[in-house]
C-alpha atoms as a PDB file:
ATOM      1  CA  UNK A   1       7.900  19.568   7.497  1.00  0.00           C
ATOM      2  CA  UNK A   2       8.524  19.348   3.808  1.00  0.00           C
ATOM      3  CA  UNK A   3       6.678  17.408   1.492  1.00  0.00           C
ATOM      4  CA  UNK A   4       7.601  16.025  -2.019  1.00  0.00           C
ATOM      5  CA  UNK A   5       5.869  13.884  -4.933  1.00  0.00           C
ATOM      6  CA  UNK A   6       8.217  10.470  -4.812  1.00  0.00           C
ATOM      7  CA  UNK A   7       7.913   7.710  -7.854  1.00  0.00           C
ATOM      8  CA  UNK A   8       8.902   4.346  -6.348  1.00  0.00           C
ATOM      9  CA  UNK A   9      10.235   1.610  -8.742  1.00  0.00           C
ATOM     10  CA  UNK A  10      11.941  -1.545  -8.672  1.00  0.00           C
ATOM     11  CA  UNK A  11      14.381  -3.255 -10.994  1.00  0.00           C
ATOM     12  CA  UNK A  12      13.945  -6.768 -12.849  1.00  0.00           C
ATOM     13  CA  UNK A  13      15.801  -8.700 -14.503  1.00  0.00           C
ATOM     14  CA  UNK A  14      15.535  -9.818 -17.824  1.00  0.00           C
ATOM     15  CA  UNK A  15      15.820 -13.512 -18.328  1.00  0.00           C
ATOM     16  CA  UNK A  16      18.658 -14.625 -20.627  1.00  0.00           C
ATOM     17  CA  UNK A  17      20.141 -11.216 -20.665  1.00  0.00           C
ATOM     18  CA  UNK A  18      22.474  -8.862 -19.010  1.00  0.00           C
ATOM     19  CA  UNK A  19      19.768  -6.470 -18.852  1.00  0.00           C
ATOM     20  CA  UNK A  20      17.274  -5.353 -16.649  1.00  0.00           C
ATOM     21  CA  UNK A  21      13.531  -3.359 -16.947  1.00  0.00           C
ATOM     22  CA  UNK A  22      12.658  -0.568 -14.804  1.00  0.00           C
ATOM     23  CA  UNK A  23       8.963  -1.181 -12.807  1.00  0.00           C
ATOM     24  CA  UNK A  24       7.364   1.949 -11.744  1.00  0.00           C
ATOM     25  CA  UNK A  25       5.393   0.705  -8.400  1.00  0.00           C
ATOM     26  CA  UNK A  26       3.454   3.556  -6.921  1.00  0.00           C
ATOM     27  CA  UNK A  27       3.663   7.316  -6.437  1.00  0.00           C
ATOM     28  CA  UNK A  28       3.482   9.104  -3.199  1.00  0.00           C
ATOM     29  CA  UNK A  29       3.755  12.228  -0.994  1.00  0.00           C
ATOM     30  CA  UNK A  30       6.749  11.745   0.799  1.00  0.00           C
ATOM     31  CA  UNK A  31       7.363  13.615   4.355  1.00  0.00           C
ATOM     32  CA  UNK A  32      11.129  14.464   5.235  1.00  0.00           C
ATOM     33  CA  UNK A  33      11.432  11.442   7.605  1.00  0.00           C
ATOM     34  CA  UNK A  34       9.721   8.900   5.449  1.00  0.00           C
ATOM     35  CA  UNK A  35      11.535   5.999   4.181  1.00  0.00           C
ATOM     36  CA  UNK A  36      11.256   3.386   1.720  1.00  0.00           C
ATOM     37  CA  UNK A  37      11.035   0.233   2.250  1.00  0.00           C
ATOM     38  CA  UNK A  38      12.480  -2.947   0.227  1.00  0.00           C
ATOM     39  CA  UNK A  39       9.902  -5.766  -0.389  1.00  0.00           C
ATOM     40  CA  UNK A  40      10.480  -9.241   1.308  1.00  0.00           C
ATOM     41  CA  UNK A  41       9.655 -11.634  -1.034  1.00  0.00           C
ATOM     42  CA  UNK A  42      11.674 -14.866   0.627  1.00  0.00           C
ATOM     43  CA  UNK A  43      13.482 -16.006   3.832  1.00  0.00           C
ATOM     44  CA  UNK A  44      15.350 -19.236   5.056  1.00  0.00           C
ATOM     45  CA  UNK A  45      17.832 -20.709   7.596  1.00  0.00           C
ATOM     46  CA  UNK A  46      21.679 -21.091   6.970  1.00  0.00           C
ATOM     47  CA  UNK A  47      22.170 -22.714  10.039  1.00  0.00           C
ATOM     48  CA  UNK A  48      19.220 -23.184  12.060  1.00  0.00           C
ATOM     49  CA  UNK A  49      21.174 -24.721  14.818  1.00  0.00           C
ATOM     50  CA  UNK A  50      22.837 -21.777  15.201  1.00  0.00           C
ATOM     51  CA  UNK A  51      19.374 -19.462  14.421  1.00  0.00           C
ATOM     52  CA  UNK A  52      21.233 -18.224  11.295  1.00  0.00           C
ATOM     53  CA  UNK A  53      18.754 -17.025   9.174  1.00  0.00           C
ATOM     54  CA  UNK A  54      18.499 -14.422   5.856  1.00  0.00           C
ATOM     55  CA  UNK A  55      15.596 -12.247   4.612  1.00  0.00           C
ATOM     56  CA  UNK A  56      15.500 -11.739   0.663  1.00  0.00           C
ATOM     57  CA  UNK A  57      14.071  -8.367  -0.167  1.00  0.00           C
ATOM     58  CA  UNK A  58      13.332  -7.192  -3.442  1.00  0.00           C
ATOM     59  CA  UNK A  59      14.753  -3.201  -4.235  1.00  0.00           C
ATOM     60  CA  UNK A  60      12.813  -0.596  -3.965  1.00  0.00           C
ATOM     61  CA  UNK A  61      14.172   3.141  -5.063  1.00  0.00           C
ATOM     62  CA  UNK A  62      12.508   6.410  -5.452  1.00  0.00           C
ATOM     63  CA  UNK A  63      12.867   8.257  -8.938  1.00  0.00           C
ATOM     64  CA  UNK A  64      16.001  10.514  -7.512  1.00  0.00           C
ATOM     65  CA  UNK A  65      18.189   7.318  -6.634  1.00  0.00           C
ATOM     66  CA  UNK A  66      16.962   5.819  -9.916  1.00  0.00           C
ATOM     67  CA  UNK A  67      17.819   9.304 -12.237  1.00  0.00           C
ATOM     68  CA  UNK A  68      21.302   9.829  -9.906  1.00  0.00           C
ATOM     69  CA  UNK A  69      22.899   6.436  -9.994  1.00  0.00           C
ATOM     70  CA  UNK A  70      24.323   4.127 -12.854  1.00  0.00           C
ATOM     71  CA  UNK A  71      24.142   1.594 -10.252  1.00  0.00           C
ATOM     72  CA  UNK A  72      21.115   0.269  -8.739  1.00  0.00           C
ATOM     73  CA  UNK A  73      20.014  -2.553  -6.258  1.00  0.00           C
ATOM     74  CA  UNK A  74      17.971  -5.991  -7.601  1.00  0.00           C
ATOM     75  CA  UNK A  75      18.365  -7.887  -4.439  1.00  0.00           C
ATOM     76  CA  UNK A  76      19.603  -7.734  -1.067  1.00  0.00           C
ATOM     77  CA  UNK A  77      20.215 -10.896   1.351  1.00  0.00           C
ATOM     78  CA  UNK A  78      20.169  -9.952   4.714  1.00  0.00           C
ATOM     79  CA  UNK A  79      21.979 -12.136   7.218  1.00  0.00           C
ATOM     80  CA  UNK A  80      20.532 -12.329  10.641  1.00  0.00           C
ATOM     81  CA  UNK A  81      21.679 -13.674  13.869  1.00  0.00           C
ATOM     82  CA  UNK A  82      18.989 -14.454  16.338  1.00  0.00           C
ATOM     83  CA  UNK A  83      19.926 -15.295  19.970  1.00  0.00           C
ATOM     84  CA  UNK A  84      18.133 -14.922  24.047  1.00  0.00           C
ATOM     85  CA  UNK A  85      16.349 -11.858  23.124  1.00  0.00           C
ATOM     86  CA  UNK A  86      18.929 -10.466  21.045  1.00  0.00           C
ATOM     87  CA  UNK A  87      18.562  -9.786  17.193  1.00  0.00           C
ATOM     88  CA  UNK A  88      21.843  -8.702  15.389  1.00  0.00           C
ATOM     89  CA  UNK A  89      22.309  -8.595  11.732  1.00  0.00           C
ATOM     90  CA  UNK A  90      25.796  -9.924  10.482  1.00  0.00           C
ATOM     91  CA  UNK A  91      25.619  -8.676   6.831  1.00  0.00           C
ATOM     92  CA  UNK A  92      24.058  -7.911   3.661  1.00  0.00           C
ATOM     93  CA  UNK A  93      24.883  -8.959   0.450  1.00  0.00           C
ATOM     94  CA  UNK A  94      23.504  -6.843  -2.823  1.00  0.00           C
ATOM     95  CA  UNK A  95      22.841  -8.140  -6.148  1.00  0.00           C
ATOM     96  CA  UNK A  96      23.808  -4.799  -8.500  1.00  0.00           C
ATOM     97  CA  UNK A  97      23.215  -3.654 -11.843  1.00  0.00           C
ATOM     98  CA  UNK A  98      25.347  -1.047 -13.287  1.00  0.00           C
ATOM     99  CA  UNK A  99      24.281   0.711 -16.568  1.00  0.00           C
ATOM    100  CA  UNK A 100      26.596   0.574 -18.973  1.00  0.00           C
ATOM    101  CA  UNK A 101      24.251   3.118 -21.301  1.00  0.00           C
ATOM    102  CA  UNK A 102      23.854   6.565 -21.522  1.00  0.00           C
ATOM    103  CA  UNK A 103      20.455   7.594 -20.054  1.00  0.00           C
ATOM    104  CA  UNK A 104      19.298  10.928 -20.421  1.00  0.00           C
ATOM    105  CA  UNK A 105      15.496  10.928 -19.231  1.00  0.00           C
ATOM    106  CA  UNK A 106      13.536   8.719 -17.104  1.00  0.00           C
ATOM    107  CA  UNK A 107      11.062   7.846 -20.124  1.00  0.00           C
ATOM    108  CA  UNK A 108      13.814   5.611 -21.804  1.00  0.00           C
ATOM    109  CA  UNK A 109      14.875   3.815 -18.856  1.00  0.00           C
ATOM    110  CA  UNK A 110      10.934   2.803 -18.462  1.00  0.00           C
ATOM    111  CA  UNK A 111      10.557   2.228 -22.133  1.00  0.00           C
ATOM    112  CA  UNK A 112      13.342  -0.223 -22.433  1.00  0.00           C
ATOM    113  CA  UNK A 113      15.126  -3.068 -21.788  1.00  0.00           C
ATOM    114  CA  UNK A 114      18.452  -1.277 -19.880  1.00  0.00           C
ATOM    115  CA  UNK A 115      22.021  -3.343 -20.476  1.00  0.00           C
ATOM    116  CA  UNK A 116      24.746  -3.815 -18.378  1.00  0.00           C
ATOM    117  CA  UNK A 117      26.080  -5.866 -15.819  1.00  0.00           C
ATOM    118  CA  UNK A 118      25.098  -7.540 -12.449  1.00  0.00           C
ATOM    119  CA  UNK A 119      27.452  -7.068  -9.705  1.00  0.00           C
ATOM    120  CA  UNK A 120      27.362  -8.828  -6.278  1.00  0.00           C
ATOM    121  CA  UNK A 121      29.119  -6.710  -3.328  1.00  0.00           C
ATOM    122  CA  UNK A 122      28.564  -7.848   0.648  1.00  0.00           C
ATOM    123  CA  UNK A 123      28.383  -5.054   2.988  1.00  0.00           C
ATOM    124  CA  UNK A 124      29.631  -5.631   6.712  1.00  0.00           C
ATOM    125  CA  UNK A 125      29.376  -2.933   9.582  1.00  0.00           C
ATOM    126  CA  UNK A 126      29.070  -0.269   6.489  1.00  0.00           C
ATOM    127  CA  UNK A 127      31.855  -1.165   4.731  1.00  0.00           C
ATOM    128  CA  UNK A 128      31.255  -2.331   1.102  1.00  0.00           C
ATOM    129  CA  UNK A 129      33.316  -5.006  -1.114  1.00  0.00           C
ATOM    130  CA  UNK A 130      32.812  -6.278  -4.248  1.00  0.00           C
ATOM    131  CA  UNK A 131      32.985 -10.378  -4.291  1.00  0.00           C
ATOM    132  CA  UNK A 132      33.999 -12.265  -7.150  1.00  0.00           C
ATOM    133  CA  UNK A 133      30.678 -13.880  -8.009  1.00  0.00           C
ATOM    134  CA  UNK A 134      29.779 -13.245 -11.245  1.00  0.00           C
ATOM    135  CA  UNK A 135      26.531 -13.143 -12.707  1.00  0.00           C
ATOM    136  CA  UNK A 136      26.960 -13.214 -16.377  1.00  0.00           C
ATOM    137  CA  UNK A 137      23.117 -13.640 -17.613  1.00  0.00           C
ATOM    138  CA  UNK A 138      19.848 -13.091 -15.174  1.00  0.00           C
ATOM    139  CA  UNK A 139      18.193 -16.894 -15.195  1.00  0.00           C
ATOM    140  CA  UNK A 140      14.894 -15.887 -13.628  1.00  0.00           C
ATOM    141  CA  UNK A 141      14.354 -14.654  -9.934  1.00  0.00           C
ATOM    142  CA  UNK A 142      13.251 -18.217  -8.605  1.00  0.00           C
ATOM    143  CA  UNK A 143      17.238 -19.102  -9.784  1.00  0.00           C
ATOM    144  CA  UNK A 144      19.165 -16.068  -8.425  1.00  0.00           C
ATOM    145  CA  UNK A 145      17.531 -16.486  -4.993  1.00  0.00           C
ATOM    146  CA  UNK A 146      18.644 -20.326  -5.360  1.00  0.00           C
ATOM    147  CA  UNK A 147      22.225 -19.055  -6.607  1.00  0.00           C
ATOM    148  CA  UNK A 148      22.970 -17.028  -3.550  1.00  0.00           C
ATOM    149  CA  UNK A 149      21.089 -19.487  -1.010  1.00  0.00           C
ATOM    150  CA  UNK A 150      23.521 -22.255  -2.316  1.00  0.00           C
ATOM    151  CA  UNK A 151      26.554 -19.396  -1.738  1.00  0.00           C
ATOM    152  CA  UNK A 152      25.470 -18.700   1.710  1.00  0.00           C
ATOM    153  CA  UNK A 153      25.150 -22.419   2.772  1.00  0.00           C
ATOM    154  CA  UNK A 154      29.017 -23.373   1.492  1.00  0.00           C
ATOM    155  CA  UNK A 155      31.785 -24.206   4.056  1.00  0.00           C
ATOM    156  CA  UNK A 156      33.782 -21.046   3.695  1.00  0.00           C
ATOM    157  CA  UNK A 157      30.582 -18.791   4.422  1.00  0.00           C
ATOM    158  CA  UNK A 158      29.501 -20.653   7.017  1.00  0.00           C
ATOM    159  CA  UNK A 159      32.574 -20.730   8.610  1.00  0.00           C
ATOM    160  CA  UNK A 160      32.167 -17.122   8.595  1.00  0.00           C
ATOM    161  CA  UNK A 161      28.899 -16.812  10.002  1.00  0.00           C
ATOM    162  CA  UNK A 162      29.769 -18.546  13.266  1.00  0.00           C
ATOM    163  CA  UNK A 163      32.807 -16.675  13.944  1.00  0.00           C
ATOM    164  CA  UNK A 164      30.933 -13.321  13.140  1.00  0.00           C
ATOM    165  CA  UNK A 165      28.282 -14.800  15.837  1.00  0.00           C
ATOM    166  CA  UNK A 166      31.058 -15.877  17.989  1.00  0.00           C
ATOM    167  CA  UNK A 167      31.738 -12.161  18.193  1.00  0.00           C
ATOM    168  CA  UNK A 168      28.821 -10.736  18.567  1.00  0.00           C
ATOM    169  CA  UNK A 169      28.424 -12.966  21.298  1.00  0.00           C
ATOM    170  CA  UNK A 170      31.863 -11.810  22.539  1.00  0.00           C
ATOM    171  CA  UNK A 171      30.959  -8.548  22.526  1.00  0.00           C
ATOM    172  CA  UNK A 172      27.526  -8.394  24.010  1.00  0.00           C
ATOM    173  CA  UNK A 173      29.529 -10.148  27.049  1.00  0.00           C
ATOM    174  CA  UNK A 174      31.949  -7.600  27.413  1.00  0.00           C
ATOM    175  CA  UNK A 175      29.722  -4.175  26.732  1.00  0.00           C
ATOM    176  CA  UNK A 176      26.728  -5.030  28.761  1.00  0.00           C
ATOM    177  CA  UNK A 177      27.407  -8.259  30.658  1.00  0.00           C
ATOM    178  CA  UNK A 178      24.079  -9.633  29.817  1.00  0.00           C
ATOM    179  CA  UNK A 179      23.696 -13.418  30.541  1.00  0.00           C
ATOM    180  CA  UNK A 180      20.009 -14.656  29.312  1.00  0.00           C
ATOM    181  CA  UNK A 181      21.688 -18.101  29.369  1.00  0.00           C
ATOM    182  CA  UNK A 182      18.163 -19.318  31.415  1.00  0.00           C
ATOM    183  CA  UNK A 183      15.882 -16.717  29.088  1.00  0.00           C
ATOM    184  CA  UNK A 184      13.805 -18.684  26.340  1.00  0.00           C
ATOM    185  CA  UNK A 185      13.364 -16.645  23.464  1.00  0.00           C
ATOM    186  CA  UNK A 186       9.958 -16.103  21.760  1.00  0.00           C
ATOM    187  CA  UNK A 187       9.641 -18.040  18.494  1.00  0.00           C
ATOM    188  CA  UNK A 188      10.125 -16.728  15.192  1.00  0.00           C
ATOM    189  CA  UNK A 189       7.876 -16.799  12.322  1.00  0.00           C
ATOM    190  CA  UNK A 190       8.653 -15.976   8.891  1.00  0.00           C
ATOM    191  CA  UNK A 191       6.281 -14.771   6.112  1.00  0.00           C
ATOM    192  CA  UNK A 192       6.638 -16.922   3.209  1.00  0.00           C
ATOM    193  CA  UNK A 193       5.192 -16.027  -0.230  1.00  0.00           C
ATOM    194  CA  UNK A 194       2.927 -19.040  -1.094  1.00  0.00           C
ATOM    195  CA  UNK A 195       4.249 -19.776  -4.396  1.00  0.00           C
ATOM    196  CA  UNK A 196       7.735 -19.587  -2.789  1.00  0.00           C
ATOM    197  CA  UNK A 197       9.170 -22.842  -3.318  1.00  0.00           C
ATOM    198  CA  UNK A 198      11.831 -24.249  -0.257  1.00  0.00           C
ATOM    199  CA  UNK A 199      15.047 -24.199  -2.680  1.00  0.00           C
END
Protein backbone atom coordinates (compact mmCIF):
# COMPACT_ATOMS: atom_id res chain seq x y z
CA UNK A 1 0.00 0.00 0.00
CA UNK A 2 1.45 3.34 -0.86
CA UNK A 3 2.34 5.89 1.43
CA UNK A 4 2.77 9.72 0.98
CA UNK A 5 3.78 12.89 3.22
CA UNK A 6 0.19 14.97 3.18
CA UNK A 7 0.10 18.85 4.56
CA UNK A 8 -3.46 19.46 5.79
CA UNK A 9 -4.74 23.12 5.90
CA UNK A 10 -7.79 24.98 6.24
CA UNK A 11 -9.00 28.28 4.87
CA UNK A 12 -10.15 31.51 6.93
CA UNK A 13 -11.56 34.25 6.25
CA UNK A 14 -10.43 37.55 6.66
CA UNK A 15 -12.79 39.87 8.40
CA UNK A 16 -13.82 42.94 6.38
CA UNK A 17 -12.31 41.57 3.27
CA UNK A 18 -12.83 39.48 0.26
CA UNK A 19 -9.88 37.60 1.19
CA UNK A 20 -8.97 34.68 2.92
CA UNK A 21 -5.51 33.18 4.87
CA UNK A 22 -4.30 29.80 4.32
CA UNK A 23 -3.81 27.68 7.96
CA UNK A 24 -1.43 24.89 7.69
CA UNK A 25 -2.97 22.30 10.43
CA UNK A 26 -0.82 19.23 10.65
CA UNK A 27 1.34 16.99 8.47
CA UNK A 28 0.93 13.34 8.04
CA UNK A 29 1.72 9.97 6.38
CA UNK A 30 -1.12 9.31 4.40
CA UNK A 31 -2.05 5.51 3.32
CA UNK A 32 -3.93 5.11 -0.14
CA UNK A 33 -7.36 4.68 1.58
CA UNK A 34 -7.02 7.42 4.11
CA UNK A 35 -9.26 10.30 4.05
CA UNK A 36 -9.57 13.62 5.41
CA UNK A 37 -11.84 14.71 7.40
CA UNK A 38 -13.67 18.29 7.70
CA UNK A 39 -13.87 19.69 11.30
CA UNK A 40 -17.39 20.12 12.95
CA UNK A 41 -17.33 23.12 14.65
CA UNK A 42 -21.43 23.74 14.98
CA UNK A 43 -24.82 21.98 14.52
CA UNK A 44 -28.61 22.94 14.92
CA UNK A 45 -32.23 22.04 14.01
CA UNK A 46 -34.19 23.54 10.96
CA UNK A 47 -37.14 21.86 11.84
CA UNK A 48 -36.96 19.79 14.79
CA UNK A 49 -40.46 18.63 14.38
CA UNK A 50 -39.57 17.18 11.44
CA UNK A 51 -35.79 15.98 12.92
CA UNK A 52 -34.30 18.37 10.30
CA UNK A 53 -31.08 19.06 11.42
CA UNK A 54 -27.47 20.50 9.77
CA UNK A 55 -23.83 19.87 10.81
CA UNK A 56 -21.37 22.93 10.11
CA UNK A 57 -17.93 21.65 9.32
CA UNK A 58 -15.04 23.67 8.87
CA UNK A 59 -12.70 22.64 5.39
CA UNK A 60 -10.08 20.72 5.59
CA UNK A 61 -7.72 20.05 2.27
CA UNK A 62 -4.45 18.41 1.80
CA UNK A 63 -1.58 20.50 0.04
CA UNK A 64 -2.47 18.81 -3.61
CA UNK A 65 -6.23 20.11 -3.54
CA UNK A 66 -4.86 23.37 -2.12
CA UNK A 67 -1.77 23.76 -5.04
CA UNK A 68 -4.47 22.24 -7.91
CA UNK A 69 -7.54 24.34 -7.37
CA UNK A 70 -8.34 28.19 -7.63
CA UNK A 71 -11.30 27.22 -5.76
CA UNK A 72 -11.38 25.99 -2.34
CA UNK A 73 -13.99 25.09 0.44
CA UNK A 74 -14.51 27.52 3.85
CA UNK A 75 -17.64 25.88 4.97
CA UNK A 76 -19.95 23.22 4.29
CA UNK A 77 -23.66 22.88 5.84
CA UNK A 78 -24.76 19.57 5.79
CA UNK A 79 -28.49 18.92 5.82
CA UNK A 80 -29.65 15.84 7.55
CA UNK A 81 -32.84 14.02 7.76
CA UNK A 82 -33.24 11.79 10.72
CA UNK A 83 -36.20 9.34 10.88
CA UNK A 84 -37.13 5.35 12.67
CA UNK A 85 -33.66 4.24 12.33
CA UNK A 86 -33.00 5.82 9.17
CA UNK A 87 -30.34 8.65 8.61
CA UNK A 88 -30.40 10.29 5.08
CA UNK A 89 -28.66 13.42 4.17
CA UNK A 90 -30.73 15.84 1.87
CA UNK A 91 -27.89 18.26 0.86
CA UNK A 92 -24.90 20.23 1.32
CA UNK A 93 -24.35 23.62 0.81
CA UNK A 94 -20.50 25.04 0.36
CA UNK A 95 -19.27 28.36 1.20
CA UNK A 96 -16.32 28.87 -1.74
CA UNK A 97 -13.49 30.99 -2.31
CA UNK A 98 -12.11 31.34 -5.69
CA UNK A 99 -8.66 33.01 -6.19
CA UNK A 100 -8.71 35.58 -8.33
CA UNK A 101 -4.55 35.79 -8.10
CA UNK A 102 -1.92 34.18 -9.70
CA UNK A 103 -0.21 31.74 -7.27
CA UNK A 104 2.82 30.14 -8.20
CA UNK A 105 4.21 28.37 -4.91
CA UNK A 106 2.65 27.28 -1.81
CA UNK A 107 4.95 29.76 0.33
CA UNK A 108 2.88 32.85 -0.93
CA UNK A 109 -0.42 31.48 -0.44
CA UNK A 110 0.78 30.85 3.42
CA UNK A 111 2.51 34.15 3.58
CA UNK A 112 -0.44 36.20 2.60
CA UNK A 113 -3.62 37.43 2.77
CA UNK A 114 -5.18 35.61 -0.71
CA UNK A 115 -8.13 37.87 -2.59
CA UNK A 116 -10.98 36.89 -4.31
CA UNK A 117 -14.40 36.03 -3.96
CA UNK A 118 -16.76 33.83 -1.80
CA UNK A 119 -19.13 31.76 -3.65
CA UNK A 120 -22.05 29.73 -2.17
CA UNK A 121 -23.11 26.54 -4.41
CA UNK A 122 -25.66 23.65 -2.82
CA UNK A 123 -24.92 20.25 -3.91
CA UNK A 124 -27.91 17.65 -4.14
CA UNK A 125 -27.48 13.84 -5.05
CA UNK A 126 -23.91 15.05 -6.66
CA UNK A 127 -25.06 17.54 -8.69
CA UNK A 128 -23.62 21.06 -8.02
CA UNK A 129 -25.34 24.68 -8.52
CA UNK A 130 -24.28 27.85 -7.81
CA UNK A 131 -27.10 29.97 -5.70
CA UNK A 132 -27.40 33.53 -5.86
CA UNK A 133 -26.27 34.38 -2.34
CA UNK A 134 -23.68 36.61 -2.36
CA UNK A 135 -21.13 37.13 0.08
CA UNK A 136 -19.49 40.35 -0.71
CA UNK A 137 -17.10 40.82 2.54
CA UNK A 138 -16.28 37.82 5.24
CA UNK A 139 -17.94 39.40 8.70
CA UNK A 140 -16.35 36.91 11.07
CA UNK A 141 -17.17 33.08 11.31
CA UNK A 142 -19.67 33.51 14.35
CA UNK A 143 -21.75 35.75 11.40
CA UNK A 144 -21.44 33.49 8.31
CA UNK A 145 -22.66 30.47 10.32
CA UNK A 146 -25.62 32.92 11.47
CA UNK A 147 -26.01 34.07 7.66
CA UNK A 148 -26.65 30.63 6.32
CA UNK A 149 -28.63 29.34 9.55
CA UNK A 150 -31.08 32.31 8.90
CA UNK A 151 -31.07 31.02 4.90
CA UNK A 152 -31.84 27.54 5.85
CA UNK A 153 -34.71 28.44 8.30
CA UNK A 154 -36.72 30.78 5.47
CA UNK A 155 -40.08 29.60 3.97
CA UNK A 156 -38.83 28.73 0.54
CA UNK A 157 -36.02 26.34 2.03
CA UNK A 158 -38.05 24.87 4.28
CA UNK A 159 -40.56 24.19 1.99
CA UNK A 160 -37.92 22.32 0.34
CA UNK A 161 -36.73 20.31 3.04
CA UNK A 162 -40.06 18.61 3.69
CA UNK A 163 -40.76 17.72 0.24
CA UNK A 164 -37.11 16.34 -0.16
CA UNK A 165 -38.11 14.27 3.18
CA UNK A 166 -41.42 13.56 1.76
CA UNK A 167 -39.40 11.67 -0.82
CA UNK A 168 -37.11 10.05 0.85
CA UNK A 169 -39.82 8.78 2.75
CA UNK A 170 -41.51 7.86 -0.56
CA UNK A 171 -38.84 6.06 -1.62
CA UNK A 172 -37.71 4.03 1.32
CA UNK A 173 -41.53 2.75 1.02
CA UNK A 174 -41.29 1.67 -2.33
CA UNK A 175 -37.47 0.08 -2.47
CA UNK A 176 -37.52 -1.81 0.73
CA UNK A 177 -41.03 -1.66 2.19
CA UNK A 178 -39.76 -0.94 5.59
CA UNK A 179 -42.47 0.26 8.08
CA UNK A 180 -40.70 1.16 11.65
CA UNK A 181 -43.92 3.18 12.17
CA UNK A 182 -43.95 1.35 16.00
CA UNK A 183 -39.79 1.54 16.16
CA UNK A 184 -38.57 4.42 18.60
CA UNK A 185 -35.47 5.73 17.48
CA UNK A 186 -32.41 6.21 19.77
CA UNK A 187 -31.83 9.86 20.68
CA UNK A 188 -29.48 12.09 19.14
CA UNK A 189 -26.84 14.08 20.67
CA UNK A 190 -24.90 16.72 19.14
CA UNK A 191 -21.39 17.98 20.07
CA UNK A 192 -21.50 21.57 20.59
CA UNK A 193 -18.33 23.72 20.86
CA UNK A 194 -18.70 25.50 24.27
CA UNK A 195 -18.16 28.91 23.17
CA UNK A 196 -20.72 28.17 20.39
CA UNK A 197 -23.38 30.54 20.94
CA UNK A 198 -27.32 29.20 19.91
CA UNK A 199 -27.72 31.87 16.92
Amino acid sequence: MSEKVIGIYTIKGVNGKSAVKVKHLETFVMKEDDKVRDSLVDSFFIMQERQIYVEVFACNITSEYLMSSKKQPVYSFVVYYYKQLLKVELFRIYLNFELTEDIKSEEELLNNDINGKFITEIMIEGKTKTLDKNIDVFEGDENIIKTFKSFLKTKAMKSMLIKLADDTDSKREKYYGLDYSNAKPPEITFSLRKDKKDL
